[in-house]
Protein backbone atom coordinates (compact mmCIF):
# COMPACT_ATOMS: atom_id res chain seq x y z
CA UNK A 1 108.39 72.43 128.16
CA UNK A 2 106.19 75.23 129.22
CA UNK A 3 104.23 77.27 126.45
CA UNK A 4 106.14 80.21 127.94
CA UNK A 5 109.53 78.49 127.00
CA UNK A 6 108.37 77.79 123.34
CA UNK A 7 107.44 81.88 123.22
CA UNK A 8 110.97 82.68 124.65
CA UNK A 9 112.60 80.82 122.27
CA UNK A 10 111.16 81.37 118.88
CA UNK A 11 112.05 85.34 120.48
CA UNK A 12 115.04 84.13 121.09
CA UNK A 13 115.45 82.84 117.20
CA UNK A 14 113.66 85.83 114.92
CA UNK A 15 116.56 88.33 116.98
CA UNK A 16 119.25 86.21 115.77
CA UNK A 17 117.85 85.51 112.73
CA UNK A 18 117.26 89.19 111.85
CA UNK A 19 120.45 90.15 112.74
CA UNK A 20 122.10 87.24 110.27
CA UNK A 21 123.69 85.19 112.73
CA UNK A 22 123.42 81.52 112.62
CA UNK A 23 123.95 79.95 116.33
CA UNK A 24 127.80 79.02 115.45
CA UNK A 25 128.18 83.10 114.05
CA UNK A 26 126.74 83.78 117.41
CA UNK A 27 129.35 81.57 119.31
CA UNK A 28 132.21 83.52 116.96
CA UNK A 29 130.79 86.55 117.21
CA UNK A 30 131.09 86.61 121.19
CA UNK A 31 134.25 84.96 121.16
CA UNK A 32 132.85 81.67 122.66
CA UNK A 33 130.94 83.47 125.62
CA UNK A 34 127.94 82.01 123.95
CA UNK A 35 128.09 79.04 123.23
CA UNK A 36 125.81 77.70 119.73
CA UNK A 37 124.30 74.81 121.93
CA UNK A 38 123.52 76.82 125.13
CA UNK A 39 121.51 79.37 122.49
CA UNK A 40 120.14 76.87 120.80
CA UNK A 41 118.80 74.87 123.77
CA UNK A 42 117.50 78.59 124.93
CA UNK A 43 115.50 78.83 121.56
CA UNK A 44 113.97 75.36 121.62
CA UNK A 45 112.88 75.95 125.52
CA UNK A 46 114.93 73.01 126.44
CA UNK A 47 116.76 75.29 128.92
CA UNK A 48 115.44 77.54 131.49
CA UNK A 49 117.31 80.86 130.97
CA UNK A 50 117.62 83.16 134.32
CA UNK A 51 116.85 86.82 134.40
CA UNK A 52 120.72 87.71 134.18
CA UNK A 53 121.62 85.86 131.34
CA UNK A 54 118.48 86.92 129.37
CA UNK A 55 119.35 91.05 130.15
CA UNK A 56 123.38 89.79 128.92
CA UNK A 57 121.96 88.19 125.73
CA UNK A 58 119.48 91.24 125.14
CA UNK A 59 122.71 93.23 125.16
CA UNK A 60 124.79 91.15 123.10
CA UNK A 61 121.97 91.28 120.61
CA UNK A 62 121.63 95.22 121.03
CA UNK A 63 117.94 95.17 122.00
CA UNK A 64 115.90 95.27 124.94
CA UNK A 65 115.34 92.46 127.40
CA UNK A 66 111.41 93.30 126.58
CA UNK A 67 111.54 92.56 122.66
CA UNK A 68 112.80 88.87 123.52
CA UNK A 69 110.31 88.58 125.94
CA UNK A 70 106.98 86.89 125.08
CA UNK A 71 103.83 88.93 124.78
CA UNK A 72 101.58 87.80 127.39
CA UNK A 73 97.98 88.40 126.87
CA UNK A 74 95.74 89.99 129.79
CA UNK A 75 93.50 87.62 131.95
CA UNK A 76 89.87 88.52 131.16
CA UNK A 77 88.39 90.74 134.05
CA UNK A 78 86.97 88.43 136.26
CA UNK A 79 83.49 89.59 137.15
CA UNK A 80 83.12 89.10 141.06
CA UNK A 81 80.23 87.35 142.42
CA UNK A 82 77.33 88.97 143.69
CA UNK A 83 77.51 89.43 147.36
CA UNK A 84 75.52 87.71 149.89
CA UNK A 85 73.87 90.31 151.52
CA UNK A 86 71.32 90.16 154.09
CA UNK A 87 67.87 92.37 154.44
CA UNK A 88 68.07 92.85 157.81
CA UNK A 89 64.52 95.31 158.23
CA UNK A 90 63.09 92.27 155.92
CA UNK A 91 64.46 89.71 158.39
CA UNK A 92 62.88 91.15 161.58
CA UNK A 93 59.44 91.71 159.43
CA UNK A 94 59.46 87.22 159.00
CA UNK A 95 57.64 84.79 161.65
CA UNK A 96 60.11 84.00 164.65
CA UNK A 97 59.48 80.32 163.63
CA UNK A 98 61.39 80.59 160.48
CA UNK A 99 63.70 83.59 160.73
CA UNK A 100 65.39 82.70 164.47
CA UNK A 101 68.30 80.74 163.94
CA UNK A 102 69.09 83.49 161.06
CA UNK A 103 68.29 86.41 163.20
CA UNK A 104 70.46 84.74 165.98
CA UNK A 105 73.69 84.21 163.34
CA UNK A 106 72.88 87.77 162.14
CA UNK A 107 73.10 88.96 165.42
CA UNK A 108 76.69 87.26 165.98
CA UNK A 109 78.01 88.42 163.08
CA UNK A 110 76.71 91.80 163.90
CA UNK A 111 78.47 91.56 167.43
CA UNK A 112 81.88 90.16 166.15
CA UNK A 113 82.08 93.22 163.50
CA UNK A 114 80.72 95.72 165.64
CA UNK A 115 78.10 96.32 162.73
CA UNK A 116 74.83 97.73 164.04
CA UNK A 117 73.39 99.45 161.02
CA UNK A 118 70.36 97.59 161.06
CA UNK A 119 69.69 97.69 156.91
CA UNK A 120 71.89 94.98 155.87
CA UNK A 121 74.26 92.93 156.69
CA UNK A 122 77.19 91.24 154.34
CA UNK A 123 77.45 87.51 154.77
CA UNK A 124 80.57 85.19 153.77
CA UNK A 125 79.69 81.99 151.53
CA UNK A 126 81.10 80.22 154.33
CA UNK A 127 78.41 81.83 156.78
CA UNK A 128 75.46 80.67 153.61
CA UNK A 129 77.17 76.96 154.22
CA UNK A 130 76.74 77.12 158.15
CA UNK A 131 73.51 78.49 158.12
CA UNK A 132 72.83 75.66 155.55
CA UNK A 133 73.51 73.31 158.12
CA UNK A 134 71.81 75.11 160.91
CA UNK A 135 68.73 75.02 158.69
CA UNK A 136 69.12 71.20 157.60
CA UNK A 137 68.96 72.27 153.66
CA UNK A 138 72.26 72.60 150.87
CA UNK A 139 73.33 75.95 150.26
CA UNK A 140 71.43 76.02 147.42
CA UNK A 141 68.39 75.33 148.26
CA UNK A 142 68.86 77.68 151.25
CA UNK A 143 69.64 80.59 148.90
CA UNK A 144 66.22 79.70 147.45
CA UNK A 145 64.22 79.98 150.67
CA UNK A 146 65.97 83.15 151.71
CA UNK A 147 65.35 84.91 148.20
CA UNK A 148 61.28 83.77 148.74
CA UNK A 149 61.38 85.53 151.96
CA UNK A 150 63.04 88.64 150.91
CA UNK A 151 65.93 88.55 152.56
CA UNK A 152 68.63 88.12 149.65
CA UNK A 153 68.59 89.17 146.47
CA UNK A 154 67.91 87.30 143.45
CA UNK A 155 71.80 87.73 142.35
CA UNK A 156 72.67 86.00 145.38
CA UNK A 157 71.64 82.58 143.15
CA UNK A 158 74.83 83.72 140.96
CA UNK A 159 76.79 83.62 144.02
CA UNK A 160 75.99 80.46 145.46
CA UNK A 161 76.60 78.74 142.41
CA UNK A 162 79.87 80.00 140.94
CA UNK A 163 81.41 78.52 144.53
């Protein structure tokens, strides 16, 4: 039974309860349309209730649907991870011998978007994994070496590890 079903339920119960009705007064008081074990098994979660009969119940009860609903909390805000974002006048300022196969993947990317600004460019962490490979290190490590030559940020450490 789902935490969600336990919410329902005990709902479910403090409306009937406040309004006096045990779950046999509820059965008489809607002339058997409700039966005392369906409502029960409703307030115990043992029994998935559907959208229609929940708005029919509200209205038997006199409230609305949204007081026997559960109060869900908010997710926390989920901070997104830094971006991956490449230095591009930094790049073309490092030693061919280290910065080619980078340049060269920059360069594709560039091509593919159609993104010639020349400042920066925004990578995927799927393009830090490749370029991982290209350059024989982990991802991590990678992110190290490109942060020592200038080329990402510092933040870009966040990034690589929260995937």
């Amino acid at each position: 039974m789902s935490e969600y079903a336990k919410e329902l339920g005990t709902r479910l119960r403090a409306i009937r309860t406040q309004q006096g009705l045990s779950l046999h007064g509820v059965e008489e008081k809607s002339r058997g349309r409700w039966k005392a074990v369906v409502v029960g098994s409703y307030e115990r979660g043992d029994r998935a209730v559907t959208v229609q009969r929940l708005a029919e119940l509200a209205e038997f009860y006199g409230v609305p649907v949204s007081e026997l609903l559960p109060v869900v909390a908010p997710a926390p805000p989920v901070e997104a991870a830094p971006r991956l974002v490449i230095d591009l006048e930094q790049l073309s300022q490092l030693p061919a011998e280290h910065a080619a196969p980078l340049t060269r993947y920059a360069a594709t990317i560039q091509s593919q978007r159609g993104d010639y600004n020349g400042r920066v460019l925004s990578i995927r962490h799927e393009d830090l994994r490749s370029l991982a490979v290209i350059y024989d290190d982990s991802p991590n490590a990678l992110t190290e070496r490109l942060i020592s030559w200038g080329v990402l940020s510092p933040d870009a450490r966040r990034a690589v590890v929260e995937t």
